[in-house]
Protein backbone atom coordinates (compact mmCIF):
# COMPACT_ATOMS: atom_id res chain seq x y z
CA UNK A 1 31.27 25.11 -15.59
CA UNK A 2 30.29 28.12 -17.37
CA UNK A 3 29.43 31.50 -15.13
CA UNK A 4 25.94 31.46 -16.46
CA UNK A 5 25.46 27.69 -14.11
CA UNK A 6 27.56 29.37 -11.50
CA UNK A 7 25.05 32.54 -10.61
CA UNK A 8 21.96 30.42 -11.97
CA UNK A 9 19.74 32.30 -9.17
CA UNK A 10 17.32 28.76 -8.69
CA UNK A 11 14.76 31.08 -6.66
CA UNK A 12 13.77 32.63 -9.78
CA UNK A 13 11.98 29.19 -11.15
CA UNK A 14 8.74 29.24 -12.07
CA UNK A 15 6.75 28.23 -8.70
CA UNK A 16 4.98 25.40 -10.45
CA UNK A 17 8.57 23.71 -11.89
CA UNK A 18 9.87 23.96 -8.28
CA UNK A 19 6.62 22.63 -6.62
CA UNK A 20 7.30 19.62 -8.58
CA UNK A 21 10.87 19.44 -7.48
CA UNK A 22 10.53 20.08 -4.19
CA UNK A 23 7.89 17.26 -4.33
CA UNK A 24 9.87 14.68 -5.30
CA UNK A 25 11.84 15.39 -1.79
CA UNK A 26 9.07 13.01 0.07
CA UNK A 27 6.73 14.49 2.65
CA UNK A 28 9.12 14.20 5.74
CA UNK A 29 11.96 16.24 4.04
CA UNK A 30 9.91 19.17 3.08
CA UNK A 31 8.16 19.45 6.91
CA UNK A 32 11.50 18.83 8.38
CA UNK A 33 13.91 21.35 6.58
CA UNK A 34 13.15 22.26 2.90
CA UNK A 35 10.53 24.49 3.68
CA UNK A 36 12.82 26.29 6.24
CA UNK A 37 14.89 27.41 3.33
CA UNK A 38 13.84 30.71 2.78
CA UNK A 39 9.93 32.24 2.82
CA UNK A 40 9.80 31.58 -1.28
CA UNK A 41 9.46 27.79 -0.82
CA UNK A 42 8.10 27.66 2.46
CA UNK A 43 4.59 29.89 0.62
CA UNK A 44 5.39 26.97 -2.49
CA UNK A 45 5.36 24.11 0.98
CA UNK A 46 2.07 25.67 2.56
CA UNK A 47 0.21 25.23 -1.13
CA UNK A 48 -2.30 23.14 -0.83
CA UNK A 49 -1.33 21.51 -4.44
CA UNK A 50 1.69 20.11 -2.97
CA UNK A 51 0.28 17.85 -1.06
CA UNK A 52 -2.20 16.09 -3.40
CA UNK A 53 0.08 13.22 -2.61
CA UNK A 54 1.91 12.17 1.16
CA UNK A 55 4.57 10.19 0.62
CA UNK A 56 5.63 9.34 4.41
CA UNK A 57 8.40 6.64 3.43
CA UNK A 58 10.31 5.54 5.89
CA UNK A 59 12.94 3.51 7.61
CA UNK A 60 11.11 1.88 10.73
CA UNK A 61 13.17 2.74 13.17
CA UNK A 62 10.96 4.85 14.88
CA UNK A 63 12.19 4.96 18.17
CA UNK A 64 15.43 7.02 16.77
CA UNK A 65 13.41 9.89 15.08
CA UNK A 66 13.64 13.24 16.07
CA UNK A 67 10.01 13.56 15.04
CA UNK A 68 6.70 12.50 15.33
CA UNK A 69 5.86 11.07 12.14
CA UNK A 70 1.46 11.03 12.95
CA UNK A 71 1.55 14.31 14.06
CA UNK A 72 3.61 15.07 11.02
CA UNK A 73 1.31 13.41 9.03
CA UNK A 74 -1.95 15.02 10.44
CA UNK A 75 0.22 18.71 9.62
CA UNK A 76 0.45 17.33 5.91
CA UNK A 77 -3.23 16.12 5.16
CA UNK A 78 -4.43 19.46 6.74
CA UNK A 79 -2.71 20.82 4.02
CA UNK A 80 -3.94 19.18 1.55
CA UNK A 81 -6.96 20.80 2.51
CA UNK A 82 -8.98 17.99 1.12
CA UNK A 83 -7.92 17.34 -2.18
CA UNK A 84 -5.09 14.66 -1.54
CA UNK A 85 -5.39 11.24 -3.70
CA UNK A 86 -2.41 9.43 -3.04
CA UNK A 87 -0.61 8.57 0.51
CA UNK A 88 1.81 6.28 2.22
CA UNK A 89 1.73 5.61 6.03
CA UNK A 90 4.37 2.76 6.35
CA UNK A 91 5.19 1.52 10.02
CA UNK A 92 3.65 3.90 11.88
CA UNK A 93 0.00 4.33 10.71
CA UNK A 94 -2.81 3.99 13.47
CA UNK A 95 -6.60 3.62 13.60
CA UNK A 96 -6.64 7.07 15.13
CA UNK A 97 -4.61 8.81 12.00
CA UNK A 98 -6.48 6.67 9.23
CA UNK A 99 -9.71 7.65 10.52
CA UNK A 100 -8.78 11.42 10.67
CA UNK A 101 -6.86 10.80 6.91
CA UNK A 102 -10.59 9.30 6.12
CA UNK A 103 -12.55 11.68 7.45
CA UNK A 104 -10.55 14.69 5.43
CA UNK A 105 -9.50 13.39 2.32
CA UNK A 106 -12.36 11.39 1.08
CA UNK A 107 -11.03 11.79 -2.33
CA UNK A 108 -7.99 9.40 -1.93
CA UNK A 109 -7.44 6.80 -4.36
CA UNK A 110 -4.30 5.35 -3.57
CA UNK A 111 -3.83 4.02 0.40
CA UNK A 112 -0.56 2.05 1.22
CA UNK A 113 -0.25 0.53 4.64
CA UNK A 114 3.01 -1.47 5.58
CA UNK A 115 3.61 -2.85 8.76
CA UNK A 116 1.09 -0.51 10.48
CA UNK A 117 0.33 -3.27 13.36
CA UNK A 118 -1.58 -0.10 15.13
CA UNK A 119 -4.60 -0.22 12.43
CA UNK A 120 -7.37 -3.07 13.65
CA UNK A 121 -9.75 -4.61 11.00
CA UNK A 122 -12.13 -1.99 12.54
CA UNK A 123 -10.07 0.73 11.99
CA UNK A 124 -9.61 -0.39 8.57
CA UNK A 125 -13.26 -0.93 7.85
CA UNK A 126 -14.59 2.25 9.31
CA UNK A 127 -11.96 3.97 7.16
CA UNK A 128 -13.20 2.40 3.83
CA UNK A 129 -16.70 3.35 4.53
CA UNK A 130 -15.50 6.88 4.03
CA UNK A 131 -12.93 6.17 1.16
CA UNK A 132 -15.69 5.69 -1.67
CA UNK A 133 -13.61 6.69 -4.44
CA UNK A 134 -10.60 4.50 -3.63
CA UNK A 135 -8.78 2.70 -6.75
CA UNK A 136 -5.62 1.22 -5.13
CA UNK A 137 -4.74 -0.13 -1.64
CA UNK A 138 -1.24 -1.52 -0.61
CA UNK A 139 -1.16 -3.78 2.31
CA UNK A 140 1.64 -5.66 3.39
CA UNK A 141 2.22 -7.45 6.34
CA UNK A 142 -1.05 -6.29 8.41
CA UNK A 143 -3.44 -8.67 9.63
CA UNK A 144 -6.63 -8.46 8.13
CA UNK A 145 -9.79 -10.57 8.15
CA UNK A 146 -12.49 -11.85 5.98
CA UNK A 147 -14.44 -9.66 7.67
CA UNK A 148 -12.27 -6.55 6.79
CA UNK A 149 -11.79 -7.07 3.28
CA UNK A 150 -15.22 -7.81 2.53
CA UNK A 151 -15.95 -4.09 3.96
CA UNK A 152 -13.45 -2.45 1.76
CA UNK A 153 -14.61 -4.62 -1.17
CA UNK A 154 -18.35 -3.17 -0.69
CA UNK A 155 -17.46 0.36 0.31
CA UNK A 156 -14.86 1.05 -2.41
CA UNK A 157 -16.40 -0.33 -5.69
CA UNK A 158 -13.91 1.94 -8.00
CA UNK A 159 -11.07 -0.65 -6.28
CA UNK A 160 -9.30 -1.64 -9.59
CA UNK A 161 -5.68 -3.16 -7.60
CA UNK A 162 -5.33 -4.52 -4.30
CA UNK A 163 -2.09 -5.98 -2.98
CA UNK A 164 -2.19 -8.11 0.06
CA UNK A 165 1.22 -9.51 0.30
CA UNK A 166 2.45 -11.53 3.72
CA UNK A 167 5.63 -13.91 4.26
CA UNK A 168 5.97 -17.37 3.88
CA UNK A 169 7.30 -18.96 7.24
CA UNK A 170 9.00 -22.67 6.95
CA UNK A 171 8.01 -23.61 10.00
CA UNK A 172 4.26 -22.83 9.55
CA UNK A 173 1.60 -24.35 7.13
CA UNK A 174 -1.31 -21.65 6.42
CA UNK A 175 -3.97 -22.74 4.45
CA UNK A 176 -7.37 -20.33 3.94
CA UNK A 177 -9.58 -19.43 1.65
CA UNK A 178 -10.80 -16.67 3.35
CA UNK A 179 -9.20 -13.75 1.64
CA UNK A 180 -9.78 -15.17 -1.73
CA UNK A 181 -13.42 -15.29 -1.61
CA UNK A 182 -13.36 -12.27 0.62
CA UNK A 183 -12.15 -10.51 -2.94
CA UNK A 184 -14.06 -12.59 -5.40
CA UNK A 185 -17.23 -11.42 -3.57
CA UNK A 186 -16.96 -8.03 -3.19
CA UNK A 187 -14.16 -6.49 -5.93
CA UNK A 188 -15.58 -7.43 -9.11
CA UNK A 189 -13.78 -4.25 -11.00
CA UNK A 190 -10.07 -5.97 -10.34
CA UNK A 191 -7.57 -5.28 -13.06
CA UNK A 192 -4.59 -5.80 -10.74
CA UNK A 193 -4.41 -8.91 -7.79
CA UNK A 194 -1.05 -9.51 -6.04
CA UNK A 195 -1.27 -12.14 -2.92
CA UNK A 196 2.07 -12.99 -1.95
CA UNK A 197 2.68 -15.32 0.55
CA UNK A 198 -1.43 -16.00 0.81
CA UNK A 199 -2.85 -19.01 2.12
CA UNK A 200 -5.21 -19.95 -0.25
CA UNK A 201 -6.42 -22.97 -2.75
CA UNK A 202 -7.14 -23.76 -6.02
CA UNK A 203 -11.13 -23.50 -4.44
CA UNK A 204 -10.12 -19.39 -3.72
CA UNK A 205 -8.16 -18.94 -6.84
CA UNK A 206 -11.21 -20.62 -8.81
CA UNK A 207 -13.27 -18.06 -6.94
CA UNK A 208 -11.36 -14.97 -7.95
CA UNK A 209 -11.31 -15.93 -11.34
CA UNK A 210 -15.07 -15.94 -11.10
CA UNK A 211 -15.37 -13.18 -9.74
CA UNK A 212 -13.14 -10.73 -10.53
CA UNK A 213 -13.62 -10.75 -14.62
CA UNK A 214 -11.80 -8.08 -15.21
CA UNK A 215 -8.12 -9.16 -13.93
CA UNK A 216 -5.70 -8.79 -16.36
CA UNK A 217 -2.62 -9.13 -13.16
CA UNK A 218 -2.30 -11.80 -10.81
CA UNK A 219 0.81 -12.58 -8.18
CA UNK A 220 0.22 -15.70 -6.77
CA UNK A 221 4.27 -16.26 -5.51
CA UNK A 222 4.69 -18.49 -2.54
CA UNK A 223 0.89 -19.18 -2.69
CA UNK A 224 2.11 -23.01 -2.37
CA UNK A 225 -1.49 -24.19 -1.99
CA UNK A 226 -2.17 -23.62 -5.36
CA UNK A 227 -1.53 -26.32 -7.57
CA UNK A 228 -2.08 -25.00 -11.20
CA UNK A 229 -2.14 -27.81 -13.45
CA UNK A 230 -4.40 -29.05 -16.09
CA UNK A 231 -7.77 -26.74 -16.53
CA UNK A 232 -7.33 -24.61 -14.23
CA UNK A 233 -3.88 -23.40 -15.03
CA UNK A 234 -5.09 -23.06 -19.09
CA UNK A 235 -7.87 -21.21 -17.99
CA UNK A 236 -5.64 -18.85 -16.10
CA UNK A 237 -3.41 -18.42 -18.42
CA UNK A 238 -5.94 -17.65 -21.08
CA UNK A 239 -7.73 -15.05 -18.58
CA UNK A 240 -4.51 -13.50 -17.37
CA UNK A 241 -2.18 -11.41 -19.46
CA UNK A 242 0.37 -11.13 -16.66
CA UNK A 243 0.66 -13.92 -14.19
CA UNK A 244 3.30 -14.94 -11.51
CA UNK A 245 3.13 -18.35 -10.32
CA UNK A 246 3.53 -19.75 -7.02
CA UNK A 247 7.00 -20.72 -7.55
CA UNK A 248 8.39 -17.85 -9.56
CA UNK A 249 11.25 -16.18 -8.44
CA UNK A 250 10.76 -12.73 -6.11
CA UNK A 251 14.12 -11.51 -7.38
CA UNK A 252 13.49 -8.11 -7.94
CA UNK A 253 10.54 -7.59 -5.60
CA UNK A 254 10.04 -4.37 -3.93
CA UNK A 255 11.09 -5.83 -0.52
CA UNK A 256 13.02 -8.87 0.84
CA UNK A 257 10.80 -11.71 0.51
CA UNK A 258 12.59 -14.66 1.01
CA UNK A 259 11.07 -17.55 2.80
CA UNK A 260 12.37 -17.67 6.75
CA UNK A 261 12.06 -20.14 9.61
CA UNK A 262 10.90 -18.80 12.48
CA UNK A 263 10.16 -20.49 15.26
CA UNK A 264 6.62 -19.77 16.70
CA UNK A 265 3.98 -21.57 18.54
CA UNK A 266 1.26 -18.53 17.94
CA UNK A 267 -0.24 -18.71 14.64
CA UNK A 268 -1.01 -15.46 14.42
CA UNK A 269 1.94 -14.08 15.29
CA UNK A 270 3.45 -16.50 12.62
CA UNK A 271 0.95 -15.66 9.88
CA UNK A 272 2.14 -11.72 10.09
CA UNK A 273 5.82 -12.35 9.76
CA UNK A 274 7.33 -8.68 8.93
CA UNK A 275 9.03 -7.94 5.41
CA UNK A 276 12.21 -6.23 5.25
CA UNK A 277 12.12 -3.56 3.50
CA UNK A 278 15.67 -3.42 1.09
């Protein structure tokens, strides 16, 4: 190593070069200790600019923190001071924080919510009605009804992908349409679809194609309702430039989302069956 690496002083970086290395720490390592570094990076940690997206990844074992992740979450959006675009409550996202990330940041675009059994579909809806200019929401594993997702549909017309992945349970037949033409109604500008693990028929995925013209993506893995054969799987292969069928492999997929047999008498407990995360 030469001595020029060996008293490289990394305080004297440009601000903006160490913003954007500091960012790539995740929101819960720059609250928790990097901005107790020194006072440089702790005046780089309080810019407003850093926080244009929240990043609250996680490993859902909440119980063993040391923090409060939605208090630590309601210190980041503050300091976003309205312009953040892009955050990630996995786990531990309520009604109460979504509503107060709603009410501050009606600029965001990008919303991911994974296992965040604490938001209600009216939690959800009221916070769409104030996200106007969202273009991408992440769900995945939270129950959510027709009801719901026709809200968001309506309220966020810029919504170009939505991901609404569940698990597929042996021991539990789901079959529902209601999701399907939930989104063919109401999210005409679609580019990107990915329903994992969804209940629904050829009727819903007939629907979609209908009435979401625009989809060029479509994840229909584990969807074993759908039966594409004969017309309808020409015309979605014509329509879609990337498509994943119901029995394509999920090798690869962002979490663990092999098919398990639990044993359940309550359907809706069955119907949210939680994803792993790898």
């Amino acid at each position: 190593m030469s001595n020029a690496a060996e008293t490289r002083n990394w305080l004297e970086l440009p601000p903006d070069v160490t913003a954007y290395i500091l960012s790539r720490l995740g929101a819960i390592e720059i609250l928790n200790s990097v901005q107790n570094v020194c006072s440089h990076w702790r005046k780089i940690c309080k810019d407003p600019s850093m926080w244009r997206s929240i990043d609250m990844r996680n490993s859902g074992d909440l119980h063993n923190m040391d923090y409060d992740l939605e208090k630590m979450c309601v210190h980041a959006v503050n300091r976003s001071c309205g312009h953040l675009l892009d955050i990630n409550i996995e786990y531990f996202g309520t009604d109460e924080l979504l509503f107060y990330i709603s009410e501050r940041s009606t600029h965001v675009k990008h919303l991911r919510l994974f296992s965040c059994y604490d938001i209600s579909d009216e939690g959800l809806s009221e916070a769409a009605l104030k996200l106007p200019c969202l273009e991408k929401l992440e769900i995945f594993i939270c129950p959510v009804s027709k009801h719901a997702l026709e809200t968001i549909g309506r309220s966020c017309p810029l919504l170009k992908s939505f991901k609404l992945n569940l698990r597929q349970c042996k021991s539990f037949h789901y079959v529902s349409d209601d999701e399907a033409l939930a989104i063919a109604q109401t999210m005409p500008e679609l580019r990107h679809l990915e329903l994992l693990g969804n209940g629904l028929t050829n009727e819903g995925l007939l629907a979609i194609l209908d009435g979401c013209p625009h989809l060029e993506y479509l994840d229909l893995r584990q969807c074993f309702n759908v039966c594409l054969e004969g017309n309808l799987e020409k015309r979605c292969v014509e329509r879609i430039t990337t498509l994943r069928r119901p029995n394509d492999s999920t090798h690869g997929y962002e979490f663990d989302a092999g098919i398990h047999d639990i044993e359940s008498s309550d359907e809706d407990t069955t119907k949210q069956i939680i994803f792993k995360g790898i």
